[in-house]
Protein backbone atom coordinates (compact mmCIF):
# COMPACT_ATOMS: atom_id res chain seq x y z
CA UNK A 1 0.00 0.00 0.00
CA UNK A 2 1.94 3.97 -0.40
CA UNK A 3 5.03 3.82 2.01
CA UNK A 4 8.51 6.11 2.65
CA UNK A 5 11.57 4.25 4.63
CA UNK A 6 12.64 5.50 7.42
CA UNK A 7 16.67 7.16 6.95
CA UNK A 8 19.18 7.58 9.27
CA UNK A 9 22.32 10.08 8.75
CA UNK A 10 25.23 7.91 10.28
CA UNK A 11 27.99 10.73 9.64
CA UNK A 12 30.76 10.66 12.19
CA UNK A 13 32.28 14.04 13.55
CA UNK A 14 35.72 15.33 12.02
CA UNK A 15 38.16 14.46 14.32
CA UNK A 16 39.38 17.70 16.86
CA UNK A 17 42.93 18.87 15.32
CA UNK A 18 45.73 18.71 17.91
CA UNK A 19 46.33 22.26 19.50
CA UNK A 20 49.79 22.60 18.34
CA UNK A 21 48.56 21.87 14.39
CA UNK A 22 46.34 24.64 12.72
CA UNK A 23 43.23 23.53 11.44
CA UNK A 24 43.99 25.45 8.31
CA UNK A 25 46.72 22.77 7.56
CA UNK A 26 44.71 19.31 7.63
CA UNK A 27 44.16 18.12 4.17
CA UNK A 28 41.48 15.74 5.35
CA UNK A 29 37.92 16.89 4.02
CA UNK A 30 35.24 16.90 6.36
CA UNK A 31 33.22 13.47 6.36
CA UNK A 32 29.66 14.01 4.55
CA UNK A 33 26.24 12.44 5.49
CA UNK A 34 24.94 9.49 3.60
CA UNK A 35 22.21 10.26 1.46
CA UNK A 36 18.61 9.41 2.54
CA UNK A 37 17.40 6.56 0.85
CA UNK A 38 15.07 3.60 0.97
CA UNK A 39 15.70 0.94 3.28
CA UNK A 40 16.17 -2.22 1.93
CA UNK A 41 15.93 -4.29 4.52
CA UNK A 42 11.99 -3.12 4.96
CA UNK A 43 11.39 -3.18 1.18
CA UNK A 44 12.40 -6.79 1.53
CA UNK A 45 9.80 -7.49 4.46
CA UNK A 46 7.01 -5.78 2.15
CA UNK A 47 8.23 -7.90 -0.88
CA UNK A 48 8.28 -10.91 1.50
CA UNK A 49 4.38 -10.36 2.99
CA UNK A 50 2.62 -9.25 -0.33
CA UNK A 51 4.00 -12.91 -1.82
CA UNK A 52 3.01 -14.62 1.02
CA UNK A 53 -0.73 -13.34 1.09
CA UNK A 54 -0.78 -14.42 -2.55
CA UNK A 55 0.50 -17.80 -1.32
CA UNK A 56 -2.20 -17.83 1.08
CA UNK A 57 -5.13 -16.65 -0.68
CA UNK A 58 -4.53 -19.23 -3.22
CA UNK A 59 -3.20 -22.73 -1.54
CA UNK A 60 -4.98 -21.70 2.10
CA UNK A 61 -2.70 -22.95 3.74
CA UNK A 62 -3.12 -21.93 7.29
CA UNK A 63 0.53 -22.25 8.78
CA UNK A 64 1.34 -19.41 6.52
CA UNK A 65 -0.27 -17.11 8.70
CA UNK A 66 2.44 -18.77 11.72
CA UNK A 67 5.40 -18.82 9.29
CA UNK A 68 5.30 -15.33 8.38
CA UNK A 69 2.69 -12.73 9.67
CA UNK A 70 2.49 -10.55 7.30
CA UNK A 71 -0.31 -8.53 7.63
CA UNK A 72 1.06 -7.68 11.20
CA UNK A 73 4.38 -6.72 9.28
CA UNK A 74 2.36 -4.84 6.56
CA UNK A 75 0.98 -2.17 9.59
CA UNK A 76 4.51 -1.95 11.56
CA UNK A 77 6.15 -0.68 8.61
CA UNK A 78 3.49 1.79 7.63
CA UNK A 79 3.53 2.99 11.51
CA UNK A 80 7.21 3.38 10.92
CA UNK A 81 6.83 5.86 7.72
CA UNK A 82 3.58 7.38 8.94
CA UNK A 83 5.64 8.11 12.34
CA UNK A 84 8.48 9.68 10.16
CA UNK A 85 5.61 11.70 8.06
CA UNK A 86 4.55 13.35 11.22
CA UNK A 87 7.50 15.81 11.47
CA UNK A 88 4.86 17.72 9.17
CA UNK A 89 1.81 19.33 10.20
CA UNK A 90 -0.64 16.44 10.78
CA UNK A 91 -3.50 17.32 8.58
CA UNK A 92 -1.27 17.51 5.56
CA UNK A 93 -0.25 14.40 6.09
CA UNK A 94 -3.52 12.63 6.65
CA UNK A 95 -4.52 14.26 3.19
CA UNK A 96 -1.64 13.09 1.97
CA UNK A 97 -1.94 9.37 2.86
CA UNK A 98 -5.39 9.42 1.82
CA UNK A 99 -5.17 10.82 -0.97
CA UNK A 100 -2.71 7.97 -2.23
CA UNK A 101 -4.78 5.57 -1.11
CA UNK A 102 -8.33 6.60 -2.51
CA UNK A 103 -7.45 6.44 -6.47
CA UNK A 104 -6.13 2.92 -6.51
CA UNK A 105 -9.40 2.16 -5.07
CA UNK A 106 -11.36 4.02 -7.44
CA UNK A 107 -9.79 2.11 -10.36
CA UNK A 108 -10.45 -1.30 -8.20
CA UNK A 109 -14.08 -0.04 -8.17
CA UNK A 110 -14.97 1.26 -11.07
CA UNK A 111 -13.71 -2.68 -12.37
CA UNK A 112 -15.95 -4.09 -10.02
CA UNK A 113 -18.93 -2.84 -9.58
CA UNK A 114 -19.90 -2.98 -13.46
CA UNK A 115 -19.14 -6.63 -13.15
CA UNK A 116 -21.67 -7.03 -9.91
CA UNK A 117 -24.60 -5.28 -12.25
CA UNK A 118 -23.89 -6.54 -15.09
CA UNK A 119 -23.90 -10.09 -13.02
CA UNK A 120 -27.94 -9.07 -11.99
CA UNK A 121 -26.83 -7.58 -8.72
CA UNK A 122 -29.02 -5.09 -7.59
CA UNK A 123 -28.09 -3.23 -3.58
CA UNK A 124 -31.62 -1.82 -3.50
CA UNK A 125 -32.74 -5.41 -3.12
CA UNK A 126 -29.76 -7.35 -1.91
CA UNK A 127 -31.30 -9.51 0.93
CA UNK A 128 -28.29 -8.33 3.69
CA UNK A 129 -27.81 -4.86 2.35
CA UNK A 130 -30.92 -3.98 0.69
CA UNK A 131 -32.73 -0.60 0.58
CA UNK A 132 -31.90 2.79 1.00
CA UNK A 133 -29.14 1.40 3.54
CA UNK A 134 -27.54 -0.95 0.86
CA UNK A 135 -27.29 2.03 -1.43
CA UNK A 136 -25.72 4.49 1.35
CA UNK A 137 -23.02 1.32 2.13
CA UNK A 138 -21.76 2.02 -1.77
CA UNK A 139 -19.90 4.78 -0.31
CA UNK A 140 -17.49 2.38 0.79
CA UNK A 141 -16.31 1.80 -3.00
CA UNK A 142 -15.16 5.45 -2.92
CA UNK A 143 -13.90 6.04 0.55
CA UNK A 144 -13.08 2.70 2.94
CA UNK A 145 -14.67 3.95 6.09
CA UNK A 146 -16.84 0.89 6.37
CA UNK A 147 -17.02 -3.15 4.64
CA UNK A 148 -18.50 -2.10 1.20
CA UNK A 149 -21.67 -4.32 0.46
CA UNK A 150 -21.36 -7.43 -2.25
CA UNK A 151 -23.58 -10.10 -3.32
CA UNK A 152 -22.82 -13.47 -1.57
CA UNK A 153 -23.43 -15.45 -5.42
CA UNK A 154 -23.13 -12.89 -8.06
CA UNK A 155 -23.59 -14.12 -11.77
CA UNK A 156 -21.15 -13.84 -14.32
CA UNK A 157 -20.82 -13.78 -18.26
CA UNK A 158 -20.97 -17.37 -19.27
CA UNK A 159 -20.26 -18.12 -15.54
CA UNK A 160 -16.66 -18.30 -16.34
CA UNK A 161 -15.97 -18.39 -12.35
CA UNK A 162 -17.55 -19.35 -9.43
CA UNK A 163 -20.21 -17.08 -8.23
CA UNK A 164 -18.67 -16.86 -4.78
CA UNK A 165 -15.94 -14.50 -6.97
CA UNK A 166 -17.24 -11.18 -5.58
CA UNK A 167 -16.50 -11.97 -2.21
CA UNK A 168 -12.98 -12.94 -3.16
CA UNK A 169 -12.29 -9.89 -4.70
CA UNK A 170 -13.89 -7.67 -1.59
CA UNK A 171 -11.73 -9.42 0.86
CA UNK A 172 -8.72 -7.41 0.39
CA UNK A 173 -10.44 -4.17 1.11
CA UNK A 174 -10.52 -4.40 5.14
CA UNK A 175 -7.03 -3.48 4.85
CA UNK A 176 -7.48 -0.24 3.15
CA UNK A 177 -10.34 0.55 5.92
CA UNK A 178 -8.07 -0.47 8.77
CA UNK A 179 -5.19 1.62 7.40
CA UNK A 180 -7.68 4.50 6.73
CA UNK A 181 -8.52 4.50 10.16
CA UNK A 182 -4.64 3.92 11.76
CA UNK A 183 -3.82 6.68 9.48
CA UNK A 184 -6.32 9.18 10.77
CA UNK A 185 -5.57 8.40 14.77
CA UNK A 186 -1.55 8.22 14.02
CA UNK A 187 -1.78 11.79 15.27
CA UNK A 188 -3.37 11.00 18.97
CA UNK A 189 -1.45 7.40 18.96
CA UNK A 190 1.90 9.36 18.41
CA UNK A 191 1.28 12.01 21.17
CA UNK A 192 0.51 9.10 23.57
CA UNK A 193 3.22 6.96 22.56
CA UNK A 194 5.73 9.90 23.35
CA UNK A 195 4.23 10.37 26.59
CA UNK A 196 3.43 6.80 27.51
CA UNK A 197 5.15 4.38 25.21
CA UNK A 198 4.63 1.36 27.05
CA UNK A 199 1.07 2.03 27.41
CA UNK A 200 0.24 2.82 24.29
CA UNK A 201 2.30 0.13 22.57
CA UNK A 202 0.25 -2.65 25.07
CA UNK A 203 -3.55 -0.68 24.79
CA UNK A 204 -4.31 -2.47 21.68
CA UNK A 205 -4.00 -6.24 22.97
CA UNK A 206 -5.81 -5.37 26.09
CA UNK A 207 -8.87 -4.34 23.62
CA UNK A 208 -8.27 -6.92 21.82
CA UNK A 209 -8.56 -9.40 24.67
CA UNK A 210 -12.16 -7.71 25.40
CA UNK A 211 -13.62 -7.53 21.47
CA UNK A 212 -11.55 -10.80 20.00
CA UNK A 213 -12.08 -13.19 22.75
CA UNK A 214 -15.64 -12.52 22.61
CA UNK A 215 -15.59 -11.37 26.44
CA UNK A 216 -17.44 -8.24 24.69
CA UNK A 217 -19.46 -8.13 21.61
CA UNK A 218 -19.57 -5.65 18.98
CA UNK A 219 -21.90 -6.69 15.94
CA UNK A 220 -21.34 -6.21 12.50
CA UNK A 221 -18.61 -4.53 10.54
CA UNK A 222 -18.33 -2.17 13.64
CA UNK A 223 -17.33 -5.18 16.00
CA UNK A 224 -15.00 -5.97 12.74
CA UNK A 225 -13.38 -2.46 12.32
CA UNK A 226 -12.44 -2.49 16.12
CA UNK A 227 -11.11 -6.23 16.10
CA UNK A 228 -8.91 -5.36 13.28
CA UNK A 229 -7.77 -2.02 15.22
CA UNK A 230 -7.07 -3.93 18.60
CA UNK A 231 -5.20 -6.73 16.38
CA UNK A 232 -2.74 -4.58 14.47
CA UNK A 233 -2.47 -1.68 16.61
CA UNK A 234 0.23 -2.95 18.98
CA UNK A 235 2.09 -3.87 15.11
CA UNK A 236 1.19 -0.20 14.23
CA UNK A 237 2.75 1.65 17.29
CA UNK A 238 5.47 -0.77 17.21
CA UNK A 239 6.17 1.33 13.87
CA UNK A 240 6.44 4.34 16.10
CA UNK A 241 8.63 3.04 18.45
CA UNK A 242 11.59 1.43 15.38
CA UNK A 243 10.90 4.98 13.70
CA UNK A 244 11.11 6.55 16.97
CA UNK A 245 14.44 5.00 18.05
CA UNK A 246 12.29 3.53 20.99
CA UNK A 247 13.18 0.20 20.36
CA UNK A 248 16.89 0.82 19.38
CA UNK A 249 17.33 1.87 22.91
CA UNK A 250 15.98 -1.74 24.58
CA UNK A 251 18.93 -4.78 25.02
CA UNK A 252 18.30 -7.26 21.85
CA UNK A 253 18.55 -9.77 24.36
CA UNK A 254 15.99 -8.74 26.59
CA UNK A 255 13.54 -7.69 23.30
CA UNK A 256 13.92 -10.62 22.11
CA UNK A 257 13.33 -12.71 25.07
CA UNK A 258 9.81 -10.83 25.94
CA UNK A 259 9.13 -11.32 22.08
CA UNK A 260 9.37 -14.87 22.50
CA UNK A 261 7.02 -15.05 25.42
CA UNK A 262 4.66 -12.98 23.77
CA UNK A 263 4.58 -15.19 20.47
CA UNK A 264 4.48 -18.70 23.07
CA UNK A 265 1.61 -16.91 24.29
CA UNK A 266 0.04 -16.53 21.53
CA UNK A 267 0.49 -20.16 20.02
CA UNK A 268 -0.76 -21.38 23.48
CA UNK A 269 -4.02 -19.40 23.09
CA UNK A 270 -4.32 -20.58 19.49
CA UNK A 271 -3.81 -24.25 20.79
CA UNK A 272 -7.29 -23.37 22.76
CA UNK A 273 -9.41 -22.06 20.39
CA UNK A 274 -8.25 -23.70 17.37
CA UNK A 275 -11.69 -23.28 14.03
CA UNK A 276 -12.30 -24.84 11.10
CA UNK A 277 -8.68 -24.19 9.57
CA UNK A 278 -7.07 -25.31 12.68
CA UNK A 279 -4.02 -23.13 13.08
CA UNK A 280 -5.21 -20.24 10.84
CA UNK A 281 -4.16 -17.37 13.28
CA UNK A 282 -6.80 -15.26 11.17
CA UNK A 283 -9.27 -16.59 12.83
CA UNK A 284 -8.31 -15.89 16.54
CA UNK A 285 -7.34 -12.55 16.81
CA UNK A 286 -5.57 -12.60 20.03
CA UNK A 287 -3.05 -15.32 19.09
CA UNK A 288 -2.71 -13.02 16.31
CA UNK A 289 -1.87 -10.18 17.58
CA UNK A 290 0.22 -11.64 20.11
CA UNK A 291 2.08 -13.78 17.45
CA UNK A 292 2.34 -10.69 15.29
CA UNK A 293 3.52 -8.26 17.47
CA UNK A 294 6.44 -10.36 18.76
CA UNK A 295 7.29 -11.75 15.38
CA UNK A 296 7.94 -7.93 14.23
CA UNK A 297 9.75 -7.13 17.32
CA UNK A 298 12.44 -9.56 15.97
CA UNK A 299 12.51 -8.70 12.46
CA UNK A 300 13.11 -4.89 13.56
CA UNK A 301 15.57 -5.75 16.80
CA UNK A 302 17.51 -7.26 13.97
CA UNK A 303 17.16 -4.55 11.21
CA UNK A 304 20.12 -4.04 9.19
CA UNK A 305 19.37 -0.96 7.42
CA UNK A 306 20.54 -1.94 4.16
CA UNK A 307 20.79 1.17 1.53
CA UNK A 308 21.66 -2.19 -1.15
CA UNK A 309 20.11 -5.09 -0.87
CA UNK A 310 23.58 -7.78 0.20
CA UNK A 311 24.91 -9.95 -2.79
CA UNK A 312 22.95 -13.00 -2.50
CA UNK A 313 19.49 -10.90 -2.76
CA UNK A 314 20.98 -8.82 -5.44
CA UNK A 315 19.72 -10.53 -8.17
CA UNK A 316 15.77 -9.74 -6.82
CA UNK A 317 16.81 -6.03 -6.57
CA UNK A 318 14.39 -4.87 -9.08
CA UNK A 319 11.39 -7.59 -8.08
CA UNK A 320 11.43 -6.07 -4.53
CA UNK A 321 11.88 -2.19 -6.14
CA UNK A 322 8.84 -3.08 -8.49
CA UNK A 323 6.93 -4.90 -5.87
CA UNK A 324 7.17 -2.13 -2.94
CA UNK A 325 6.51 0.58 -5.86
CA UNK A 326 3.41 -1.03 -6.89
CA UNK A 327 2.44 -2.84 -3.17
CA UNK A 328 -1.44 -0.87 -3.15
CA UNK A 329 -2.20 -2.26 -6.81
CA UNK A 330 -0.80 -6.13 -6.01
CA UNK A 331 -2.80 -6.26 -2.75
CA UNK A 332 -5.89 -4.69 -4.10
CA UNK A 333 -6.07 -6.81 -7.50
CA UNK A 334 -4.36 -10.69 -6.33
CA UNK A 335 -7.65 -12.14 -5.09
CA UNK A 336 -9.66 -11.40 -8.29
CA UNK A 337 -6.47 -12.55 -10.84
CA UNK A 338 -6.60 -15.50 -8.79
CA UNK A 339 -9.81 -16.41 -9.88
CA UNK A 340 -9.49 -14.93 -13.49
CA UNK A 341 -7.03 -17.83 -13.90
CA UNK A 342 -9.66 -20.66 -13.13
CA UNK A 343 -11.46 -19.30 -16.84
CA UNK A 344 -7.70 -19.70 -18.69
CA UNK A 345 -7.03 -22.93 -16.98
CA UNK A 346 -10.51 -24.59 -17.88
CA UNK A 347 -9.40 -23.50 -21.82
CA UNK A 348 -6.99 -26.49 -21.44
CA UNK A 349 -9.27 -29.32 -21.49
CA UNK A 350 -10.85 -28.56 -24.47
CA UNK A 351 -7.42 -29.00 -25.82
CA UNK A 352 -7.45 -32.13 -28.63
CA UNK A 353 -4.37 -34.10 -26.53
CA UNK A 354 -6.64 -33.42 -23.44
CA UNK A 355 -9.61 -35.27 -24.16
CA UNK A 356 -8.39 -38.29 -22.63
CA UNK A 357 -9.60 -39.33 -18.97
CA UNK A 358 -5.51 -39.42 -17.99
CA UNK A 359 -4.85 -36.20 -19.77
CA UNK A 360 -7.63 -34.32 -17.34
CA UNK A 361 -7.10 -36.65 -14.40
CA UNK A 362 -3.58 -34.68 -14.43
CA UNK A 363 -4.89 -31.57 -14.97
CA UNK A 364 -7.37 -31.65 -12.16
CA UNK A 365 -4.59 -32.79 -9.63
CA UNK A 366 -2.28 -30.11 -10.44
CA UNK A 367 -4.90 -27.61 -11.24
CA UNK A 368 -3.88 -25.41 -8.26
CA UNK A 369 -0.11 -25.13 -9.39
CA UNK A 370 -1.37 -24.02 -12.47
CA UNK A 371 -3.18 -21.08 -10.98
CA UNK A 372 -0.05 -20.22 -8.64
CA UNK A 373 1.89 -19.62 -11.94
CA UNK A 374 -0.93 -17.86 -14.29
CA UNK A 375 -1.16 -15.55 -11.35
CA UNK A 376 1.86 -13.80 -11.44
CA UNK A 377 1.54 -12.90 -15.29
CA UNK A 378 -1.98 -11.76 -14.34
CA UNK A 379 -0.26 -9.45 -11.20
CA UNK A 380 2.08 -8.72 -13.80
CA UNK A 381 -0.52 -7.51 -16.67
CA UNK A 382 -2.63 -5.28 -13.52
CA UNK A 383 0.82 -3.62 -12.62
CA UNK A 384 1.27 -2.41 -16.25
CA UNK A 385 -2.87 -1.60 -16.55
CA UNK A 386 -3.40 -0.05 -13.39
CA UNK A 387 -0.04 1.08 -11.25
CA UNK A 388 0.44 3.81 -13.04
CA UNK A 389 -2.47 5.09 -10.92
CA UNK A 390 -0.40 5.23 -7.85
CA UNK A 391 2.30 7.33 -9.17
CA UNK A 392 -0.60 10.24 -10.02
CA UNK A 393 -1.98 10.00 -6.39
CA UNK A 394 1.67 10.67 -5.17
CA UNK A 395 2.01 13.65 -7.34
CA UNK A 396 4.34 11.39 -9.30
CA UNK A 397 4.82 11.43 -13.31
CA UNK A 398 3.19 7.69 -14.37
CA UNK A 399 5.56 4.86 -14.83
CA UNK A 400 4.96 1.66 -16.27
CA UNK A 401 7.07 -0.59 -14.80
CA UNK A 402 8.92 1.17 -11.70
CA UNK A 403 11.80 -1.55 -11.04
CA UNK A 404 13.90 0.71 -10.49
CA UNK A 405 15.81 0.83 -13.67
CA UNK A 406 17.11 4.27 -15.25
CA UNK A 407 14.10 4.77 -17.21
CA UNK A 408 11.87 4.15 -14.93
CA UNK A 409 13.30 6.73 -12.46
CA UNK A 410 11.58 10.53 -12.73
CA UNK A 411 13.38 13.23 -13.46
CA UNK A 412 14.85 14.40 -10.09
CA UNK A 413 13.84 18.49 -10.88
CA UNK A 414 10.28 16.83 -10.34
CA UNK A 415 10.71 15.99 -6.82
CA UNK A 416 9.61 12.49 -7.38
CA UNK A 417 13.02 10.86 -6.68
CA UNK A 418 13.16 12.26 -3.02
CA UNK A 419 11.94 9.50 -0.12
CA UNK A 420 8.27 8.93 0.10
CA UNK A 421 7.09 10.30 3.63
């Protein structure tokens, strides 16, 4: 989703000249600053977590969300940047998150929606959402304050896909509301979190311990939009404090160690309350936040603040440039290529050497391998279609493949080539 890296200067002072030398006499230039730049090491984590939610929306696989949490990495980093925005006046900021966010959106929606009418769906009459209610709840397509209504079957031409498609393709979108709303209260969270860190870092998983353990009920989308907040908002802060230099400041050693507590907590809760996918941490928020939060406080206790990605990751230099350019228009679209492959895949039966009962036998048992590789031409094809769309909301001249190659790069009078903030 939009993101800046957080920089760090580095310079050592010039030496004092002995007393009996004049200063006018060293030849030694004074050391300069490093230039701000992105950090490499957090591109890397974003590159990492937008693959693995691919990976997970498409096998299901519910260890994923143990292995690597990455939608709890996915809100520490944007704490981090949205911490280093803040030097600015707040409400500029705000405007100018948002207004990064909204457009990508507006591209998602004006795909989608077309595709629910045309499909026969109609929110004056949807059974859940219907009336003038259902038509009020559109607003959501424009501006993610709220779950934007969807048909639970919607129709499609030919029925190329399963009807269950336009709730695959909505389930991305309670990130952009639960970053809308972090993004908005990073003001008051950052005052507190200078005045009270500890407090403020720990607030979220005590309301999440009251809304996602079901000690307290909130219904609907409301009891949803606070669950998500309480979940990710200790990962959010935790931003703060790595921006900060909070969390610099606490023994690796001992950071680690309550890390590791935390995240045994969290599996032992999970053990407990275990759902239909077993150890999908998804479904039980507080092993999820718990898990996540001490899972980040690792990755950034160990930060290396690359400004170049080491030799052995060279080579995926411009995957991970192209990737964290283009993060908002990956998450956004990956759920609905996923199922635009199951039309491309079904072409192959019809195939004269696949008419055989062996021939589709095969097909059938690798048919999810097959999506996992159409998927990333499909990513591939939305990045070139729709990305550009991210580079106008950042006041950015369009780009159509941002890996970070020479001619991809904007001309530096422009502005475009400073940090992202």
């Amino acid at each position: 989703m939009t993101h800046g890296y957080p920089t760090g200067t580095g310079a050592y002072p010039e030496p004092t000249p002995p007393v009996d030398i004049p200063r006018q006499h060293t030849d030694q230039p004074a050391p300069t600053a490093p230039k701000p730049g992105r950090d490499r090491y957090l591109d890397l984590l974003r590159s990492i977590a937008l693959v693995r939610v691919v990976i997970y929306h498409l096998f299901g696989w519910a260890w994923l969300s143990v292995l690597f949490p990455s939608m709890g990495v996915m809100f520490a980093l944007a704490g981090s940047l949205m911490a280093r925005s803040l030097s600015r006046p707040a409400l500029s900021v705000i405007r100018s998150r948002v207004r990064r966010l909204l457009p990508p959106l507006w591209m998602f929606s004006a795909v989608v929606l077309p595709l629910l009418f045309v499909g026969g769906w109609n929110p004056v009459k949807d059974p859940d959402n219907g009336g003038t209610w259902g038509v009020v709840e559109l607003i959501d397509y424009v501006i993610p304050i709220g779950a934007p209504p969807y048909p639970w079957h919607a129709g499609t031409l030919s029925g190329l896909v399963d009807d269950s498609w336009a709730d695959q393709a909505a389930g991305p979108l309670w990130y952009l509301r639960a970053y809308l709303w972090f993004v908005v209260a990073s003001p008051l969270l950052l005052w507190a979190f200078r005045r009270v860190p500890w407090a403020t870092l720990l607030a979220p998983l005590g309301l999440t311990a009251i809304v996602g353990t079901g000690l307290v009920t909130i219904p609907g989308e409301t009891g949803n939009a606070v669950t998500d907040f309480g979940v990710y908002g200790s990962c959010w802060v935790l931003g703060f404090a790595h921006q900060e230099g909070v969390l610099a400041k606490v023994p690796r050693y001992a950071a680690v160690s309550c890390a590791t507590l935390v995240m045994a907590f969290g599996l032992w809760w999970a053990s407990g309350h275990l759902g239909e996918d077993g150890w999908d941490l998804n479904d039980i928020p507080l092993a999820q936040a718990t898990w996540s939060l001490g899972f980040v406080v690792i990755l950034l206790q160990y930060s290396p603040s690359w400004r170049e990605l080491p030799g052995p990751l060279r080579g995926w230099d411009k995957v991970i440039t192209l990737s964290n350019n283009r993060a908002v228009t990956i998450y956004l679209w990956h759920n609905l290529l996923i199922m635009a492959t199951v039309p491309l895949i079904d072409l192959g039966y019809r195939l004269p050497f696949m008419q055989s009962e062996r021939a589709s036998s095969a097909l059938d048992s690798t048919y999810t391998m097959w999506m996992f590789f159409l998927v990333w031409p499909l990513i591939a094809l939305a990045i070139a279609a729709f990305g550009w769309i991210e580079d106008l909301a950042a006041k950015r001249p369009p780009r159509l493949w941002p890996n970070g190659t020479k001619r991809d790069r904007p001309d530096n009078r422009s502005g475009a080539h400073a940090p992202r903030g």
